[in-house]
PDB file of N, CA and C in Angstrom:
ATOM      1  N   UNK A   1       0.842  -1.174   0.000  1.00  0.00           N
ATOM      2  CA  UNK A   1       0.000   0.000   0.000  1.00  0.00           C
ATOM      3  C   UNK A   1       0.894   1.246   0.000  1.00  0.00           C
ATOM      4  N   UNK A   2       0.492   1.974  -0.694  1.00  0.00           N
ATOM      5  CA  UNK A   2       1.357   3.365  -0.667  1.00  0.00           C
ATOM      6  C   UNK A   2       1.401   4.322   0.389  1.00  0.00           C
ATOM      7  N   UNK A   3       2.681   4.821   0.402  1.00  0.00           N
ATOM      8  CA  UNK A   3       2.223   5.642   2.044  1.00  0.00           C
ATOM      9  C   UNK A   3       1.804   7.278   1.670  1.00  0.00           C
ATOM     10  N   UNK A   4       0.973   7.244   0.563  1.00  0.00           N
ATOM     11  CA  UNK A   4       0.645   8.577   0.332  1.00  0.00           C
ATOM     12  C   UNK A   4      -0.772   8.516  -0.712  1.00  0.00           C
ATOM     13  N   UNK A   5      -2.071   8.772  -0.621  1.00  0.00           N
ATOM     14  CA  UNK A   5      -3.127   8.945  -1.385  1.00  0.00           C
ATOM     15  C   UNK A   5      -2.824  10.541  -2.187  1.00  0.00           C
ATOM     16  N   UNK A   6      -2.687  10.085  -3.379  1.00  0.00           N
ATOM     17  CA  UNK A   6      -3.245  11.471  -4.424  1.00  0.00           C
ATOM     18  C   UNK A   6      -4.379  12.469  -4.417  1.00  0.00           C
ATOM     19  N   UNK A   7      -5.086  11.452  -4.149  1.00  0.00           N
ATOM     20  CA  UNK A   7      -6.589  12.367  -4.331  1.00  0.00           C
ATOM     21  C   UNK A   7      -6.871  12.929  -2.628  1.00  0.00           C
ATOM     22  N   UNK A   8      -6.149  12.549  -2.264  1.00  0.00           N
ATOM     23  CA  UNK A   8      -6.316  13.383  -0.597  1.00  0.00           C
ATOM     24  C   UNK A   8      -5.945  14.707  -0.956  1.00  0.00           C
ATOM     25  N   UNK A   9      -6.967  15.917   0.357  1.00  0.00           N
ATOM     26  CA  UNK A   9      -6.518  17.529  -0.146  1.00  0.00           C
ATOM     27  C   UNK A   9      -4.791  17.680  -0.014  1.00  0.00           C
ATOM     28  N   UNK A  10      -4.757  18.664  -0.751  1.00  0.00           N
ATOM     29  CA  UNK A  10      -3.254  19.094  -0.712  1.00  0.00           C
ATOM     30  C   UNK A  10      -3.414  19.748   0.185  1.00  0.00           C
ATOM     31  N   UNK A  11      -2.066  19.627   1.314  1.00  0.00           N
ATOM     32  CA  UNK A  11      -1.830  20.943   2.219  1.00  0.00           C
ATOM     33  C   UNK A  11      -1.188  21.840   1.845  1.00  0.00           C
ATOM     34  N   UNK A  12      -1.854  22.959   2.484  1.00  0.00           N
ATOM     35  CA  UNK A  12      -0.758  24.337   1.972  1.00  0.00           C
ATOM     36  C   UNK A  12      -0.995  25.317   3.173  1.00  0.00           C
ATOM     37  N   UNK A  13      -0.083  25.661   3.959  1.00  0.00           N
ATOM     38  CA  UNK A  13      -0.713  26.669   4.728  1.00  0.00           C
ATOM     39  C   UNK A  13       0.334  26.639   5.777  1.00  0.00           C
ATOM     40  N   UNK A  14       0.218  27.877   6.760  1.00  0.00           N
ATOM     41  CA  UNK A  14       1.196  28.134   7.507  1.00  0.00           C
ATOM     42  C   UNK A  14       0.484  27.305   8.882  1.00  0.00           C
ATOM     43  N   UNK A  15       1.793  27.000   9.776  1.00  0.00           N
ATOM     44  CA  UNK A  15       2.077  26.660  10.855  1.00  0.00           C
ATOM     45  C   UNK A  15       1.744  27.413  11.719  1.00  0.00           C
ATOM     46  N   UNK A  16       0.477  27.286  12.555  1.00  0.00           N
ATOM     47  CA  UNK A  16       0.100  27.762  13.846  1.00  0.00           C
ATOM     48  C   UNK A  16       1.273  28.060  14.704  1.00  0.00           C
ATOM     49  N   UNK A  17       1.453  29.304  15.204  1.00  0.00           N
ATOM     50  CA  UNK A  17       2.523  29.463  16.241  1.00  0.00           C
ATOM     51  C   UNK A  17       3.666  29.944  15.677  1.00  0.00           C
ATOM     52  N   UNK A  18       3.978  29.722  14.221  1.00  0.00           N
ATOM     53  CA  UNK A  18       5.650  29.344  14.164  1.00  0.00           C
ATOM     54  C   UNK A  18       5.420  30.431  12.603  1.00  0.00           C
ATOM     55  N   UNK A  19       6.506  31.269  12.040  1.00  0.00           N
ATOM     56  CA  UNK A  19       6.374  32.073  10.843  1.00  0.00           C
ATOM     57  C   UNK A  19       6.703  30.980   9.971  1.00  0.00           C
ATOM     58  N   UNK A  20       6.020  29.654   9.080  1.00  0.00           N
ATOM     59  CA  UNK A  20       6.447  28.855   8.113  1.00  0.00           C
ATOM     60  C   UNK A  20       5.370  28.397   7.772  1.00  0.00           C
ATOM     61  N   UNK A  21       5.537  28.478   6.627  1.00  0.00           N
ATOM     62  CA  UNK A  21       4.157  27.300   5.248  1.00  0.00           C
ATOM     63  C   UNK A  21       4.784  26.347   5.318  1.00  0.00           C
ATOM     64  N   UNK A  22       4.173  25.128   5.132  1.00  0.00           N
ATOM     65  CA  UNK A  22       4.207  23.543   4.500  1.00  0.00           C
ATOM     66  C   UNK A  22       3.564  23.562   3.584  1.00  0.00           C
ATOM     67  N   UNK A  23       3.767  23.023   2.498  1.00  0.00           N
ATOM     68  CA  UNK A  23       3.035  22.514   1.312  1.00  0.00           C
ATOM     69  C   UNK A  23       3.588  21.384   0.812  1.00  0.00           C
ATOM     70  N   UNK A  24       3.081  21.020   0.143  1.00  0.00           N
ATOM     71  CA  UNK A  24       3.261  19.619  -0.962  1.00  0.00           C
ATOM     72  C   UNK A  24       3.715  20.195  -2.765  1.00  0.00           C
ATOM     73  N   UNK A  25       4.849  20.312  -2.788  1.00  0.00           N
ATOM     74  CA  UNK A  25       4.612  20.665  -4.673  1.00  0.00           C
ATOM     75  C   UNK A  25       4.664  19.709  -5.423  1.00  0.00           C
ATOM     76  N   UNK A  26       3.236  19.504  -5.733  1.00  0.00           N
ATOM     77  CA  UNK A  26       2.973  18.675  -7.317  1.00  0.00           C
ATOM     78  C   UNK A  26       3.404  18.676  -8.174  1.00  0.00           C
ATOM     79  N   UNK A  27       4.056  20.102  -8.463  1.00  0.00           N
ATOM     80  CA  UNK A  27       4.267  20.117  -9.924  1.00  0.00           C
ATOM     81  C   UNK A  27       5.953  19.477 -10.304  1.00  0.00           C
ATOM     82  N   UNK A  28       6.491  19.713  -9.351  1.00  0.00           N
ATOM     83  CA  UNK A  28       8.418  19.260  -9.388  1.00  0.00           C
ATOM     84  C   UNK A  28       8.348  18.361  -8.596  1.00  0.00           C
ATOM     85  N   UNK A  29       8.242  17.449  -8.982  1.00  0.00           N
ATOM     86  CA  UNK A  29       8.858  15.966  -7.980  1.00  0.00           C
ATOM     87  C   UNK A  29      10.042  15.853  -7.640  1.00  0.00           C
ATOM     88  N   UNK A  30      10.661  15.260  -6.838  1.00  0.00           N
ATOM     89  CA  UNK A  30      11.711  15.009  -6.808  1.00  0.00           C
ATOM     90  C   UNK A  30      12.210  13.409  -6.397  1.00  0.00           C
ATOM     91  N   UNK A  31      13.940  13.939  -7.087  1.00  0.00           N
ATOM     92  CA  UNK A  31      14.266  12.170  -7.184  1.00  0.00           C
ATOM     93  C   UNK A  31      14.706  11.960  -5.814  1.00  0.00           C
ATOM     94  N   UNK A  32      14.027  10.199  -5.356  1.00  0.00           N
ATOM     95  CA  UNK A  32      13.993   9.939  -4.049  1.00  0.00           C
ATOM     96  C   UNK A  32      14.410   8.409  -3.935  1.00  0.00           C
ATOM     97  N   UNK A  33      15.386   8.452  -3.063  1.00  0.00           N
ATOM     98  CA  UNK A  33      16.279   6.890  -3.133  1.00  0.00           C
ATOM     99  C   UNK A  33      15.567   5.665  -3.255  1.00  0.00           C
ATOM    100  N   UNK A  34      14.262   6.199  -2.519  1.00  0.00           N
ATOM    101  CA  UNK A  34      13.136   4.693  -2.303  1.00  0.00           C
ATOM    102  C   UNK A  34      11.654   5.553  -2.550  1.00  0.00           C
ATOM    103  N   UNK A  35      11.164   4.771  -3.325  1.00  0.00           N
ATOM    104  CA  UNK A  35      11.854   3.333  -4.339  1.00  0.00           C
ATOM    105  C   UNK A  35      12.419   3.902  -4.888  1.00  0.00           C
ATOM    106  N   UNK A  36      13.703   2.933  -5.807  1.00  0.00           N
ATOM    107  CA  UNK A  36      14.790   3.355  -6.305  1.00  0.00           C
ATOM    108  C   UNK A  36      14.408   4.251  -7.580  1.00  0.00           C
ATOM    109  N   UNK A  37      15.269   4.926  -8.007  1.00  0.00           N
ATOM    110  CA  UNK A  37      14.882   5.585  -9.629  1.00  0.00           C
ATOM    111  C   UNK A  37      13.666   5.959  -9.434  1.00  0.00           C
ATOM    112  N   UNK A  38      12.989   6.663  -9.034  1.00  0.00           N
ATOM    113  CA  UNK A  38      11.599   7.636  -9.190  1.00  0.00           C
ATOM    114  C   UNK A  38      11.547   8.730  -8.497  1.00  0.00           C
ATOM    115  N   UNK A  39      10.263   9.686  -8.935  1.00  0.00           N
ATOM    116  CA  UNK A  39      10.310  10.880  -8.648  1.00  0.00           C
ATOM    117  C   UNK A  39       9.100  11.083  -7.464  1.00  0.00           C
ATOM    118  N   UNK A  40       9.241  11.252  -6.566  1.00  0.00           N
ATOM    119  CA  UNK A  40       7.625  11.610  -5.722  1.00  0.00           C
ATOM    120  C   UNK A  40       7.332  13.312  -5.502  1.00  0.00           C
ATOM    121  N   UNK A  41       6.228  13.509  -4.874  1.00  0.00           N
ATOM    122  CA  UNK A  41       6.284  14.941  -4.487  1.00  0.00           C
ATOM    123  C   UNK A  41       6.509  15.187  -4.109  1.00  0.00           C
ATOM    124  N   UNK A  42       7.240  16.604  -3.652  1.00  0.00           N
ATOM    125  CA  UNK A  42       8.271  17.230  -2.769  1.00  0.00           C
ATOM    126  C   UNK A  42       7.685  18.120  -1.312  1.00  0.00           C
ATOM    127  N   UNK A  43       7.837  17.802  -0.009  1.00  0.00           N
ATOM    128  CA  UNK A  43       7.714  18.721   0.636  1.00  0.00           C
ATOM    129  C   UNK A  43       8.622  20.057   0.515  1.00  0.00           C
ATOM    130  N   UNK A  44       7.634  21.001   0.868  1.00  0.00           N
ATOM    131  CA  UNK A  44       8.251  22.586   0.878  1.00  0.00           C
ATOM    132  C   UNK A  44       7.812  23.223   1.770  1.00  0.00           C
ATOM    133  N   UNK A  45       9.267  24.282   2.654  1.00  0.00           N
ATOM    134  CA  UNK A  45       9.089  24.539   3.724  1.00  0.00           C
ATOM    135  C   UNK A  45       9.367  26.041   3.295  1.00  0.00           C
ATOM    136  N   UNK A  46       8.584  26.856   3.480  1.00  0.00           N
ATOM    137  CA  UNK A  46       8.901  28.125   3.496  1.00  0.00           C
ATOM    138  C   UNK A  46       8.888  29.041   4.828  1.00  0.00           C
ATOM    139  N   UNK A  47      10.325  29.798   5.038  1.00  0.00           N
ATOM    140  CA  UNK A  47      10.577  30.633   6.151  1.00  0.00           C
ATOM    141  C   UNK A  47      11.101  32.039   6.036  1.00  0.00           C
ATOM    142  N   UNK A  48      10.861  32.374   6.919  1.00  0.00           N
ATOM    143  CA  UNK A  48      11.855  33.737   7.248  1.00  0.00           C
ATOM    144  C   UNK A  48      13.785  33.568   7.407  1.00  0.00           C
ATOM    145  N   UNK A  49      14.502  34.614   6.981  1.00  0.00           N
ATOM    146  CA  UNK A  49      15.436  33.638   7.373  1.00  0.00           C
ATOM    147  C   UNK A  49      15.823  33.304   8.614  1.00  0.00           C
ATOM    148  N   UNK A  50      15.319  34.616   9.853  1.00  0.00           N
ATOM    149  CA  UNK A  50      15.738  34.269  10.877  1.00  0.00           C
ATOM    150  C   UNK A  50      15.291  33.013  11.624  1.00  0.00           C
ATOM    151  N   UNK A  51      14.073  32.488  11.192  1.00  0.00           N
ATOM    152  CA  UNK A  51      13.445  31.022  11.381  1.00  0.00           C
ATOM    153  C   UNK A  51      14.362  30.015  10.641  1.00  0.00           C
ATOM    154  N   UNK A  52      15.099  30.204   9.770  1.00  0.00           N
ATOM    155  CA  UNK A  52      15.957  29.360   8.956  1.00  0.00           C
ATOM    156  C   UNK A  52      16.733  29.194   9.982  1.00  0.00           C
ATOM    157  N   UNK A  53      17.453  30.594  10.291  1.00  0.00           N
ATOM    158  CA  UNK A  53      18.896  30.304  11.089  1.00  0.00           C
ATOM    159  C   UNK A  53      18.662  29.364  12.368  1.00  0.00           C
ATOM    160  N   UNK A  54      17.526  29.897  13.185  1.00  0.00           N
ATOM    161  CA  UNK A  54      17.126  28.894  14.074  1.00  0.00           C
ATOM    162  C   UNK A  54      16.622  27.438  14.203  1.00  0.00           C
ATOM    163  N   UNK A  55      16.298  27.274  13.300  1.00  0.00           N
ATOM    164  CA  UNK A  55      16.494  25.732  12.916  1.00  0.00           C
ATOM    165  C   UNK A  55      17.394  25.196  12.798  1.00  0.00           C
ATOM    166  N   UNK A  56      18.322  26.027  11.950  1.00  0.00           N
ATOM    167  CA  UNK A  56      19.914  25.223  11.357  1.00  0.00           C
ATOM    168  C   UNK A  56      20.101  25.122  12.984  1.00  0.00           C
ATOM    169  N   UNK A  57      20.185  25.881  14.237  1.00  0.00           N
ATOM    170  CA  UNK A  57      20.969  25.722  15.518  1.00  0.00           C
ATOM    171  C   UNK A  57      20.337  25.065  16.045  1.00  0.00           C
ATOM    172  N   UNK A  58      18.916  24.709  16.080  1.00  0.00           N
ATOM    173  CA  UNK A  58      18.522  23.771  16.873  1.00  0.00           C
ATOM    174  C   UNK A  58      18.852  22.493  15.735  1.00  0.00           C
ATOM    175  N   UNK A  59      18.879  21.992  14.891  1.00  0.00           N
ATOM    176  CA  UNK A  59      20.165  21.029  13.963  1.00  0.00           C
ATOM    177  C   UNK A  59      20.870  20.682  14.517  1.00  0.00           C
ATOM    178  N   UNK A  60      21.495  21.663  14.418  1.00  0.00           N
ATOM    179  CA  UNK A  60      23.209  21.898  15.102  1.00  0.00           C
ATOM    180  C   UNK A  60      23.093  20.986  16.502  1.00  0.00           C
ATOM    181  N   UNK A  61      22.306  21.678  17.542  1.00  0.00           N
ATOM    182  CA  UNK A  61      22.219  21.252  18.981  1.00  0.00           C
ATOM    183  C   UNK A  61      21.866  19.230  18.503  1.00  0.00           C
ATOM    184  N   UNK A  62      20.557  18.981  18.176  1.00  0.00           N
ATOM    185  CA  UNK A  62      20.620  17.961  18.274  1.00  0.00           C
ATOM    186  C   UNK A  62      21.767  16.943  17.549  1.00  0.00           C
ATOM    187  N   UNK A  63      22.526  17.545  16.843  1.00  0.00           N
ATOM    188  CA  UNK A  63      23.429  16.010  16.119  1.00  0.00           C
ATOM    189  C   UNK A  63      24.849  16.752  17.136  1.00  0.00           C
ATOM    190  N   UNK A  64      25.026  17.773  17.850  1.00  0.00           N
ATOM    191  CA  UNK A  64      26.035  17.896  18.793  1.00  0.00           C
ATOM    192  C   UNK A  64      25.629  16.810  20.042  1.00  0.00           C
ATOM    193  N   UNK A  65      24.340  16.466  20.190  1.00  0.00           N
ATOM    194  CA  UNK A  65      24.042  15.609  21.239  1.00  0.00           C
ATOM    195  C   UNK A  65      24.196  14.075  20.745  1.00  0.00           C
ATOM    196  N   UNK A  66      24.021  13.843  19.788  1.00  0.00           N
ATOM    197  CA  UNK A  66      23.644  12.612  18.651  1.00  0.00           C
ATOM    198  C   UNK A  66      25.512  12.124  18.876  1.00  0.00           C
ATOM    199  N   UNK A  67      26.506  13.621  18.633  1.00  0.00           N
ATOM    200  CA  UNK A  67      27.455  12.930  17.856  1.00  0.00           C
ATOM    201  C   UNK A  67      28.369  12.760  19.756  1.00  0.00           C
ATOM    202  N   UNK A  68      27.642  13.486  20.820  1.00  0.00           N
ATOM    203  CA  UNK A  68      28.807  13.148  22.139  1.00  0.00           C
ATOM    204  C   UNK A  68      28.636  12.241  22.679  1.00  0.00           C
ATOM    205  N   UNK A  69      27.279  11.155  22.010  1.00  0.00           N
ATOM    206  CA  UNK A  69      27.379  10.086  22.791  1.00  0.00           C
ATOM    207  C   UNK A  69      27.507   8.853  21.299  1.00  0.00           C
ATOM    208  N   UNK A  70      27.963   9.314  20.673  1.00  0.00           N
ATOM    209  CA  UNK A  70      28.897   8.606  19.701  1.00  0.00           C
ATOM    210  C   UNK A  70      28.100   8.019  18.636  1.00  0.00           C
ATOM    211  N   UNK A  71      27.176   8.818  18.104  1.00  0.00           N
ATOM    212  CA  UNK A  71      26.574   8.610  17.013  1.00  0.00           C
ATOM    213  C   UNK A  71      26.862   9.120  15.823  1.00  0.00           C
ATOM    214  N   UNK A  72      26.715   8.340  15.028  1.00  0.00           N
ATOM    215  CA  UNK A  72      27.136   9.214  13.078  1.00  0.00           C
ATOM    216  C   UNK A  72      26.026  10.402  13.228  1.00  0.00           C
ATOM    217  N   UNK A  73      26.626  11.568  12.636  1.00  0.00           N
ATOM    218  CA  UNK A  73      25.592  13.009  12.618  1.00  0.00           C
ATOM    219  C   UNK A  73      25.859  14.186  11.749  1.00  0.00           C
ATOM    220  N   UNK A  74      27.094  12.846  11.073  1.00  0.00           N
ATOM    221  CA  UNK A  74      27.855  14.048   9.509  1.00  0.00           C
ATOM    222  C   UNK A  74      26.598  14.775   8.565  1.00  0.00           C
ATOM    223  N   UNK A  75      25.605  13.692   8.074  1.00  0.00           N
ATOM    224  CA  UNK A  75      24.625  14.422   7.543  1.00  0.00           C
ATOM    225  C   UNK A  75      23.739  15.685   7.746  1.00  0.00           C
ATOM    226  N   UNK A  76      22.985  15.098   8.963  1.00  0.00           N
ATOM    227  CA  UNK A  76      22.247  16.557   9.603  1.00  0.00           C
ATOM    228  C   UNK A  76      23.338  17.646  10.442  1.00  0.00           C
ATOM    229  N   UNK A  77      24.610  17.581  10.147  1.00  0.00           N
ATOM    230  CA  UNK A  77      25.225  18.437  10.734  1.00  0.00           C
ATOM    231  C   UNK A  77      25.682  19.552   9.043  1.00  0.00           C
ATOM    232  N   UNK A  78      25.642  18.720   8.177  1.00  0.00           N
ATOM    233  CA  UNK A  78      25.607  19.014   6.707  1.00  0.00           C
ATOM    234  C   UNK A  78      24.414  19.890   6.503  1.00  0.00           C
ATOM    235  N   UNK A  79      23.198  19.536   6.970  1.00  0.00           N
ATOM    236  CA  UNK A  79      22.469  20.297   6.428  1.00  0.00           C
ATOM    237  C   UNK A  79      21.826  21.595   7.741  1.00  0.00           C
ATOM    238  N   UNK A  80      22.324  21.448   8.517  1.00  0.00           N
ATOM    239  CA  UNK A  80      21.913  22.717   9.772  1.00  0.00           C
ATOM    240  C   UNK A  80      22.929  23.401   8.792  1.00  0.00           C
ATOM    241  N   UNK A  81      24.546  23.279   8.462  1.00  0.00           N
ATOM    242  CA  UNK A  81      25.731  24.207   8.259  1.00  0.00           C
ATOM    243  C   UNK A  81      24.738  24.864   6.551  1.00  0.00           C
ATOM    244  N   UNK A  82      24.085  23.892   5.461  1.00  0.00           N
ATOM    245  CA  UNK A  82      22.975  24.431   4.168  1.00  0.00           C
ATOM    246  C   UNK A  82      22.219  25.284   4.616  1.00  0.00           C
ATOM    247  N   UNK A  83      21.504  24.947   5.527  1.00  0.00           N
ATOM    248  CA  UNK A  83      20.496  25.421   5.835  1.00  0.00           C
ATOM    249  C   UNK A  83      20.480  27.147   6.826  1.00  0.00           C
ATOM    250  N   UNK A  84      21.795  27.367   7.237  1.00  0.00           N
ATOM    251  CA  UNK A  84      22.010  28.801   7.836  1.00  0.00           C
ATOM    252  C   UNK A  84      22.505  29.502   6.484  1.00  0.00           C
ATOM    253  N   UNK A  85      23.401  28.913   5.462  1.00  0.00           N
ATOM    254  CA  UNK A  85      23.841  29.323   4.587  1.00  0.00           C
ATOM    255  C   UNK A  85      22.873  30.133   3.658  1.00  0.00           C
ATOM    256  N   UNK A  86      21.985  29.186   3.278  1.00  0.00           N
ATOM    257  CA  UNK A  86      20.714  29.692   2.791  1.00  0.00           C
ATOM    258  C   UNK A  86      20.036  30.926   3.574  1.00  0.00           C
ATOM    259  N   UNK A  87      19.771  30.947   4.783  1.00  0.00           N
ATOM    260  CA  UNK A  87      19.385  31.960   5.666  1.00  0.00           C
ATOM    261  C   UNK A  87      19.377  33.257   5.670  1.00  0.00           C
ATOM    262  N   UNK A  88      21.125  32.842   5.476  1.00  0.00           N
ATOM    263  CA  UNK A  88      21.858  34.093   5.628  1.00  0.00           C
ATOM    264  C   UNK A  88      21.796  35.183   3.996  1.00  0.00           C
ATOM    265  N   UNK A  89      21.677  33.902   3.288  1.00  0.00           N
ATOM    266  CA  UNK A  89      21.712  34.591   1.840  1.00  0.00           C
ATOM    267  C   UNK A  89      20.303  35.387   1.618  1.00  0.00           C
ATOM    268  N   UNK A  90      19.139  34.765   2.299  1.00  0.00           N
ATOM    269  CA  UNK A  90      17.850  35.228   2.249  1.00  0.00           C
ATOM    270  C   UNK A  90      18.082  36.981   2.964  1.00  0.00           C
ATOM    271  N   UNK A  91      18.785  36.479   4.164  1.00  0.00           N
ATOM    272  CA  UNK A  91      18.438  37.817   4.976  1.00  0.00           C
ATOM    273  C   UNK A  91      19.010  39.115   4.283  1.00  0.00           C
ATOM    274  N   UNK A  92      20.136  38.761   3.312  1.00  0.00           N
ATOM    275  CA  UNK A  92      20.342  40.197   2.912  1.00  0.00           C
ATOM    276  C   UNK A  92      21.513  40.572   3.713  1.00  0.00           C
ATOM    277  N   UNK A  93      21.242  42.040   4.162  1.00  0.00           N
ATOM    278  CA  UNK A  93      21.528  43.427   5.031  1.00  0.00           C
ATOM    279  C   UNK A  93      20.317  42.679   6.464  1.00  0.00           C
ATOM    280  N   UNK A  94      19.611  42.238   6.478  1.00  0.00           N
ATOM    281  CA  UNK A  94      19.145  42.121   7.709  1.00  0.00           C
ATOM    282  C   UNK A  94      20.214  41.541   8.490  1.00  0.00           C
ATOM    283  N   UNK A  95      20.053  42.056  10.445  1.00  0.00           N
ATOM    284  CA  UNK A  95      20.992  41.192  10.908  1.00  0.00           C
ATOM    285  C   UNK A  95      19.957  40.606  11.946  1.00  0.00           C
ATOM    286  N   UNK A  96      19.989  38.794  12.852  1.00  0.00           N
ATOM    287  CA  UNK A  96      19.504  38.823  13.502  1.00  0.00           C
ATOM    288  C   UNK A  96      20.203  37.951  14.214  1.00  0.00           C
ATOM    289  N   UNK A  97      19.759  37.579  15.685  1.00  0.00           N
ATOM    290  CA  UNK A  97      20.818  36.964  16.185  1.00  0.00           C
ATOM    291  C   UNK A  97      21.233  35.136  15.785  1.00  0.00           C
ATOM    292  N   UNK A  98      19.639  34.858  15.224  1.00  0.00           N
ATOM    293  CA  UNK A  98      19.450  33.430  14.419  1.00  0.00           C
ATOM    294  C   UNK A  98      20.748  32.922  13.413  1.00  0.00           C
ATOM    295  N   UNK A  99      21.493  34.503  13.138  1.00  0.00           N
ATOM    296  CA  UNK A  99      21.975  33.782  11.478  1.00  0.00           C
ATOM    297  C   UNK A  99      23.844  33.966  12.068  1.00  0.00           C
ATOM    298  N   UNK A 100      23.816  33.399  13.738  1.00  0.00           N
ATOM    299  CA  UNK A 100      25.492  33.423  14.252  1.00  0.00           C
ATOM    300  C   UNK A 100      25.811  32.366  13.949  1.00  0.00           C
ATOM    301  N   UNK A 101      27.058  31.638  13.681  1.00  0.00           N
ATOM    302  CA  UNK A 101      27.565  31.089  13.562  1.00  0.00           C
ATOM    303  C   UNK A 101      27.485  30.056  13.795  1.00  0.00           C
ATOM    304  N   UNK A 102      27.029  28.864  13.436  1.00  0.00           N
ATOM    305  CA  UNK A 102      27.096  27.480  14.183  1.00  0.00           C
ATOM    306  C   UNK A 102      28.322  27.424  14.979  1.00  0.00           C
ATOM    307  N   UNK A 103      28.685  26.411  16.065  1.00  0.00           N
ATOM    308  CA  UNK A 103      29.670  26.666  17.104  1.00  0.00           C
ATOM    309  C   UNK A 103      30.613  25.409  16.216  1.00  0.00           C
ATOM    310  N   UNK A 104      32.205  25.154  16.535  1.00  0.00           N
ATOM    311  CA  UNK A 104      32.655  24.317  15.743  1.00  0.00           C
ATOM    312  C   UNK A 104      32.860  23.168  16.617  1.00  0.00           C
ATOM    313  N   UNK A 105      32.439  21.941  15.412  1.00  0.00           N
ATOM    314  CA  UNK A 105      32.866  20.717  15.352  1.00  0.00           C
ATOM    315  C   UNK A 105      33.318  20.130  16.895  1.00  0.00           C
ATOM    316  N   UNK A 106      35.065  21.045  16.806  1.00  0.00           N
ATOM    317  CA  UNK A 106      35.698  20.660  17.829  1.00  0.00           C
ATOM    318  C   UNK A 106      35.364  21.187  18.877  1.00  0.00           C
ATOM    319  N   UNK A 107      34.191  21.487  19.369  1.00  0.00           N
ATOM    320  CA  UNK A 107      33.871  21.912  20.540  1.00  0.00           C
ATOM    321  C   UNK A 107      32.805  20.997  20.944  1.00  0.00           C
ATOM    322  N   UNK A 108      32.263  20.004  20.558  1.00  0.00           N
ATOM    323  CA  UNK A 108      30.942  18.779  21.012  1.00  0.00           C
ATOM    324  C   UNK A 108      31.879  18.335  22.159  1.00  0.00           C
ATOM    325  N   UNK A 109      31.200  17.897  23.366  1.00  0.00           N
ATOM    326  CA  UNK A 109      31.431  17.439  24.351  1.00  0.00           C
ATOM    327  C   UNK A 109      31.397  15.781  24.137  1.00  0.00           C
ATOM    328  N   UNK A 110      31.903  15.110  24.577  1.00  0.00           N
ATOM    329  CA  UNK A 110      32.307  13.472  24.676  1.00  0.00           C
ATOM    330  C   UNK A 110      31.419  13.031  25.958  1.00  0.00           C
ATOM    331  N   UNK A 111      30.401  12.300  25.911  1.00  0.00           N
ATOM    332  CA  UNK A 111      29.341  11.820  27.070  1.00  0.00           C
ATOM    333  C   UNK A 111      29.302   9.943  26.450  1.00  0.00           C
ATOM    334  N   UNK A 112      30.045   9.674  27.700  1.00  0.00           N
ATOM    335  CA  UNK A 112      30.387   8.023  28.159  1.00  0.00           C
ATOM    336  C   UNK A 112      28.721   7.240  28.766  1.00  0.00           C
ATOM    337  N   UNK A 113      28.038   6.346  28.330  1.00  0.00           N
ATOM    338  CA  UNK A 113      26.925   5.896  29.100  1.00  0.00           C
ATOM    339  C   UNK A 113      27.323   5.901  30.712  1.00  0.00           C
ATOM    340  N   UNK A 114      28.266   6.336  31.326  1.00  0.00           N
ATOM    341  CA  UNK A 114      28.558   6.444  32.562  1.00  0.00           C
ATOM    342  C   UNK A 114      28.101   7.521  33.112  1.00  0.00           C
ATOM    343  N   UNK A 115      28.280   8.624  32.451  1.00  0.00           N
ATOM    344  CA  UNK A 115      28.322  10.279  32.443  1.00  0.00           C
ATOM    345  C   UNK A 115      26.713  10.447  32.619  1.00  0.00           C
ATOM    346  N   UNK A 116      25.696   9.847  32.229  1.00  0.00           N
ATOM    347  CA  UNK A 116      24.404   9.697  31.784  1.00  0.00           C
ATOM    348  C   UNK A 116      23.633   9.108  33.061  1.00  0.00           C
ATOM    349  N   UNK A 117      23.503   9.979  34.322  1.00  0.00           N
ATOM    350  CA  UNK A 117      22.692   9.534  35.187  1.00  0.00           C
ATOM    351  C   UNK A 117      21.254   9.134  35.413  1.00  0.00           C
TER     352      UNK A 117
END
């Protein structure tokens, strides 16, 4: 069974609480590993950038937690570092405090299942 009906309404609309749309775009699919070789529809997230930047850091925060107790977190640490980039390019001349710097790499803390009360 497919995990998605067509003829169900399309969503489109902003997020209670939060400055961002969700939608579904029909018209550009995109290519998606599974199933292999095909195109499905694409979620789309539209933001402000300072909502961008804050996402990329809350990113950031969770695969800094992911990677001190010794988990792989190269990817979503890949895309918090896209995803401020983008931000920042949106904002222009705006400055806000969302679009600082992710903190580096070599600064994640090392947490032993010992450390973990």
């Amino acid at each position: 069974m497919p995990s998605h009906d067509l003829d169900l309404p399309r969503p489109h609309g902003r997020v209670p609480g939060v400055e961002m749309e969700i939608y579904v775009d029909w018209e550009d699919p995109i290519e998606v590993e599974d199933p292999p070789n095909s195109r499905r529809p694409a979620v789309m997230v539209r933001m402000p950038a300072y909502v961008a930047g804050g996402l990329s850091h809350e990113l950031h925060s969770l695969e800094t937690i992911r990677g001190a107790i010794g988990g792989d977190c190269s990817e979503w640490a890949q895309v918090a570092r896209a995803l401020l980039a983008a931000a920042r390019m949106a904002a222009g001349t705006d400055h806000h405090p969302e679009l600082a710097d992710l903190p580096p790499a070599s600064s994640r803390p090392r947490i032993t299942p010992g450390d973990i009360a």
